[in-house]
C-alpha atoms as a PDB file:
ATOM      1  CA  UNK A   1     -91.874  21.485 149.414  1.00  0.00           C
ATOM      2  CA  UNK A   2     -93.243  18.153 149.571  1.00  0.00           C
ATOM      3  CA  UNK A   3     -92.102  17.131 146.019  1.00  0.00           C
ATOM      4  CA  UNK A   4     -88.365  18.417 146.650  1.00  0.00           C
ATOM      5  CA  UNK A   5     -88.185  16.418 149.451  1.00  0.00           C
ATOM      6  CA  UNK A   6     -89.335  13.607 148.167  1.00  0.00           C
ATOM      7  CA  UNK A   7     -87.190  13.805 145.360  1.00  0.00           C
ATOM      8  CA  UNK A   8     -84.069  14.665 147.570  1.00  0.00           C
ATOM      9  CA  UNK A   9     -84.807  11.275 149.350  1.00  0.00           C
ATOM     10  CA  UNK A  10     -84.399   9.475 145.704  1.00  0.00           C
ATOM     11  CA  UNK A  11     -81.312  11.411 144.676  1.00  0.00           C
ATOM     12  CA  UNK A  12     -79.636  10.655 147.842  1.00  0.00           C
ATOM     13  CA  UNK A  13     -81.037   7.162 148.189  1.00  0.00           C
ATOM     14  CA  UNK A  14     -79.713   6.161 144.579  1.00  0.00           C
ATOM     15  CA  UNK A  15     -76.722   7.869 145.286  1.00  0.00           C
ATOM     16  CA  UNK A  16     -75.129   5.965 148.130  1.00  0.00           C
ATOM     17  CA  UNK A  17     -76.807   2.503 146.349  1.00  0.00           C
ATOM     18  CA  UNK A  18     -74.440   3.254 143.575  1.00  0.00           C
ATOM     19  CA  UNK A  19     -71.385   4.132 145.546  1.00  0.00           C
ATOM     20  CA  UNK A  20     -72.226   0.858 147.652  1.00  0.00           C
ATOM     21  CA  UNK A  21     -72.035  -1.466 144.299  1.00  0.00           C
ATOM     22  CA  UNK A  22     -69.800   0.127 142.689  1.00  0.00           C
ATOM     23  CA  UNK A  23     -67.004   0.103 145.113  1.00  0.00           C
ATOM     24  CA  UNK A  24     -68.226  -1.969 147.894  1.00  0.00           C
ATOM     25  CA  UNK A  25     -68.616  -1.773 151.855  1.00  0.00           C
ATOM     26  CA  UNK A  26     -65.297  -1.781 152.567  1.00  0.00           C
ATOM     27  CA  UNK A  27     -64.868   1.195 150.845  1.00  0.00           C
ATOM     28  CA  UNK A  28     -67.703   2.898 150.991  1.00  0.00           C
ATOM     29  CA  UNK A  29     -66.697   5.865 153.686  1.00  0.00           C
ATOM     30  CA  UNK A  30     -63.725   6.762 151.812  1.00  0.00           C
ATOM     31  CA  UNK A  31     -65.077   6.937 148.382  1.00  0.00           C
ATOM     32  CA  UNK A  32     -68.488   9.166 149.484  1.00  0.00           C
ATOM     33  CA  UNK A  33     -65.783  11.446 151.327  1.00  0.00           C
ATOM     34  CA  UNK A  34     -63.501  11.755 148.626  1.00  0.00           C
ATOM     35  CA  UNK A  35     -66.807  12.336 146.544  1.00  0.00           C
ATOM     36  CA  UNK A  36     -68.979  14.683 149.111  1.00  0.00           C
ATOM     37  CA  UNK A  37     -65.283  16.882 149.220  1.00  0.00           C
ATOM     38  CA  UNK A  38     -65.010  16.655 145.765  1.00  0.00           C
ATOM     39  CA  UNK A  39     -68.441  18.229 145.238  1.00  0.00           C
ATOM     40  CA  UNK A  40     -68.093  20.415 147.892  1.00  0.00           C
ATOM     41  CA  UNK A  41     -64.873  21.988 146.457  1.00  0.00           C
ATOM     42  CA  UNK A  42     -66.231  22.420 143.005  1.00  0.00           C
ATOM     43  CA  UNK A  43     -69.607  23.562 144.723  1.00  0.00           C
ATOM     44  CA  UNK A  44     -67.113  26.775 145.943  1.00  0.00           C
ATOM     45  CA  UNK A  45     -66.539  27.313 142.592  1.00  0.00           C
ATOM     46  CA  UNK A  46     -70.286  29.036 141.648  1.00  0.00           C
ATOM     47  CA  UNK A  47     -69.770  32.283 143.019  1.00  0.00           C
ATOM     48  CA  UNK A  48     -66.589  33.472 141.124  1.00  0.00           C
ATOM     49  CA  UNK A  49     -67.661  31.587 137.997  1.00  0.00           C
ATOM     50  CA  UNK A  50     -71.013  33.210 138.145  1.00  0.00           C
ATOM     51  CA  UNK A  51     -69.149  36.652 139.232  1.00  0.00           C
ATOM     52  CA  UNK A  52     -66.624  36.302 135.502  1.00  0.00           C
ATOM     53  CA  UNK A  53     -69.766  35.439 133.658  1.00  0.00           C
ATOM     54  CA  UNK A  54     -71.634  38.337 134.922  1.00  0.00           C
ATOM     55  CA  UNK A  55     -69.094  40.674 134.989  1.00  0.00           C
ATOM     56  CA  UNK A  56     -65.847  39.999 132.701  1.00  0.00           C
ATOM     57  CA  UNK A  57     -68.087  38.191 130.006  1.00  0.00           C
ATOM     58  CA  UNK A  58     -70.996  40.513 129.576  1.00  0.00           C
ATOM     59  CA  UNK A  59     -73.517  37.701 131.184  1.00  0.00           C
ATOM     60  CA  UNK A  60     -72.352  35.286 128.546  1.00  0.00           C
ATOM     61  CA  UNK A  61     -72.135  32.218 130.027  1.00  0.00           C
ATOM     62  CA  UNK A  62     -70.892  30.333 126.483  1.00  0.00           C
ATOM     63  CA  UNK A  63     -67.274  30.092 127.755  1.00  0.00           C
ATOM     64  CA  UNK A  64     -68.072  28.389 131.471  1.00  0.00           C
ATOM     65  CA  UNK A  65     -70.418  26.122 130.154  1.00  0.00           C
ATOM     66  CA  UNK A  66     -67.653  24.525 127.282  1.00  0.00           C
ATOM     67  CA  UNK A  67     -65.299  24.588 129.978  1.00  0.00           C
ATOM     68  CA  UNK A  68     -67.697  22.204 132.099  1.00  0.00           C
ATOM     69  CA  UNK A  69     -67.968  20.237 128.664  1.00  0.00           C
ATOM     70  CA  UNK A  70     -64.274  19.837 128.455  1.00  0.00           C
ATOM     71  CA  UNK A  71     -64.011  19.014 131.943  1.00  0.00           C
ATOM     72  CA  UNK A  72     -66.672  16.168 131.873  1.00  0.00           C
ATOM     73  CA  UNK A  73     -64.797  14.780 129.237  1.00  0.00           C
ATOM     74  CA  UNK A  74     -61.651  14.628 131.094  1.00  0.00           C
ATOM     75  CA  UNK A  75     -63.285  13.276 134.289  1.00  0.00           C
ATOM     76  CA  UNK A  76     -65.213  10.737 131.999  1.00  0.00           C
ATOM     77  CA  UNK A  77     -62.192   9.671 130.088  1.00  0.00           C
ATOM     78  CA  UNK A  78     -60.685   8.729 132.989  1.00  0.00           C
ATOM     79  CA  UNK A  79     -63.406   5.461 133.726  1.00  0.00           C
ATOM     80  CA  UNK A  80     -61.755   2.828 132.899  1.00  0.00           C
ATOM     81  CA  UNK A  81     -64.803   1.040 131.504  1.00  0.00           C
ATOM     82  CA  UNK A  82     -66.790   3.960 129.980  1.00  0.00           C
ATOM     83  CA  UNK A  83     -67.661   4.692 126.719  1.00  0.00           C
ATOM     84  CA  UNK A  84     -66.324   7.982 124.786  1.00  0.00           C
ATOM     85  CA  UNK A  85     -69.085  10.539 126.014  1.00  0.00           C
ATOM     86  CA  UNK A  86     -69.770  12.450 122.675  1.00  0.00           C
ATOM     87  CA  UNK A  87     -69.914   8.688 120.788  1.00  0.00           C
ATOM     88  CA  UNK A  88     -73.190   7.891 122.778  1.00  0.00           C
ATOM     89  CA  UNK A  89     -75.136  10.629 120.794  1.00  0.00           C
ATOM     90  CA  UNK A  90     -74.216   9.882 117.732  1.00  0.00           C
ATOM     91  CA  UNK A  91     -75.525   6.084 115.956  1.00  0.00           C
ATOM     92  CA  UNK A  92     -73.149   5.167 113.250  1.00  0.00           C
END
Protein backbone atom coordinates (compact mmCIF):
# COMPACT_ATOMS: atom_id res chain seq x y z
CA UNK A 1 0.00 0.00 0.00
CA UNK A 2 2.99 1.88 0.74
CA UNK A 3 4.59 1.40 -2.75
CA UNK A 4 1.24 2.51 -4.64
CA UNK A 5 1.24 5.45 -2.84
CA UNK A 6 4.38 6.33 -3.27
CA UNK A 7 4.24 5.80 -6.77
CA UNK A 8 0.84 7.72 -7.11
CA UNK A 9 2.77 10.74 -5.58
CA UNK A 10 5.37 10.44 -8.72
CA UNK A 11 2.70 9.95 -11.37
CA UNK A 12 0.82 12.86 -10.18
CA UNK A 13 3.85 14.93 -9.29
CA UNK A 14 5.35 14.49 -12.94
CA UNK A 15 2.13 14.99 -14.25
CA UNK A 16 1.21 18.53 -13.34
CA UNK A 17 5.33 19.40 -13.85
CA UNK A 18 4.66 18.58 -17.42
CA UNK A 19 1.40 20.34 -17.90
CA UNK A 20 3.17 23.39 -16.05
CA UNK A 21 6.12 23.52 -18.87
CA UNK A 22 4.44 22.59 -21.41
CA UNK A 23 1.74 25.12 -21.45
CA UNK A 24 2.62 27.45 -18.75
CA UNK A 25 0.95 29.09 -15.52
CA UNK A 26 -1.31 30.99 -17.19
CA UNK A 27 -2.81 28.16 -18.50
CA UNK A 28 -2.36 25.66 -16.37
CA UNK A 29 -6.15 25.30 -14.78
CA UNK A 30 -7.67 25.09 -18.07
CA UNK A 31 -5.47 22.63 -19.71
CA UNK A 32 -5.46 19.96 -16.45
CA UNK A 33 -9.41 20.46 -16.67
CA UNK A 34 -9.76 19.96 -20.17
CA UNK A 35 -7.28 16.96 -19.48
CA UNK A 36 -8.73 15.50 -15.94
CA UNK A 37 -12.44 15.67 -18.11
CA UNK A 38 -10.91 14.25 -20.89
CA UNK A 39 -9.72 11.23 -18.88
CA UNK A 40 -12.58 11.11 -16.95
CA UNK A 41 -14.90 10.75 -20.01
CA UNK A 42 -12.86 8.09 -21.65
CA UNK A 43 -12.41 6.53 -18.04
CA UNK A 44 -16.59 5.94 -18.51
CA UNK A 45 -15.80 4.15 -21.34
CA UNK A 46 -14.34 0.68 -19.42
CA UNK A 47 -17.45 -0.78 -18.47
CA UNK A 48 -19.28 -1.11 -21.88
CA UNK A 49 -15.98 -1.78 -23.66
CA UNK A 50 -15.18 -4.46 -21.20
CA UNK A 51 -19.08 -5.57 -21.33
CA UNK A 52 -18.67 -5.99 -25.81
CA UNK A 53 -15.42 -7.74 -25.18
CA UNK A 54 -16.84 -10.10 -22.76
CA UNK A 55 -19.94 -10.59 -24.19
CA UNK A 56 -20.38 -9.72 -28.10
CA UNK A 57 -16.64 -10.78 -28.78
CA UNK A 58 -16.31 -14.05 -26.98
CA UNK A 59 -13.64 -12.37 -24.36
CA UNK A 60 -11.52 -11.37 -27.30
CA UNK A 61 -10.24 -8.28 -26.60
CA UNK A 62 -8.12 -8.08 -30.22
CA UNK A 63 -10.65 -5.59 -31.68
CA UNK A 64 -10.68 -2.87 -28.53
CA UNK A 65 -7.18 -2.95 -28.15
CA UNK A 66 -6.45 -1.92 -32.26
CA UNK A 67 -9.08 0.47 -31.80
CA UNK A 68 -7.00 2.15 -28.83
CA UNK A 69 -3.99 1.76 -31.38
CA UNK A 70 -5.79 3.67 -34.01
CA UNK A 71 -6.94 6.13 -31.65
CA UNK A 72 -3.43 6.94 -30.19
CA UNK A 73 -2.42 7.52 -33.51
CA UNK A 74 -4.99 10.02 -34.22
CA UNK A 75 -4.54 11.83 -30.87
CA UNK A 76 -0.67 11.66 -31.52
CA UNK A 77 -0.88 12.90 -35.03
CA UNK A 78 -2.42 15.73 -33.94
CA UNK A 79 1.06 17.22 -31.87
CA UNK A 80 2.24 19.51 -33.80
CA UNK A 81 5.86 18.70 -32.98
CA UNK A 82 5.73 14.88 -32.55
CA UNK A 83 7.20 12.32 -34.35
CA UNK A 84 5.05 9.58 -36.39
CA UNK A 85 4.40 7.03 -33.44
CA UNK A 86 5.00 3.65 -35.31
CA UNK A 87 8.46 5.40 -36.94
CA UNK A 88 10.04 5.44 -33.36
CA UNK A 89 10.22 1.55 -33.32
CA UNK A 90 11.55 1.00 -36.28
CA UNK A 91 15.67 2.29 -37.06
CA UNK A 92 16.10 2.73 -40.72
Amino acid sequence: MILWAVGRFMLYSSYFAIFGALFGFTNFGKMVAIDNTFNGLVGLLQLPFTYWALHGLGGNFTLINCLQVCFSEAFWSMCPHAPPLFSMAVST
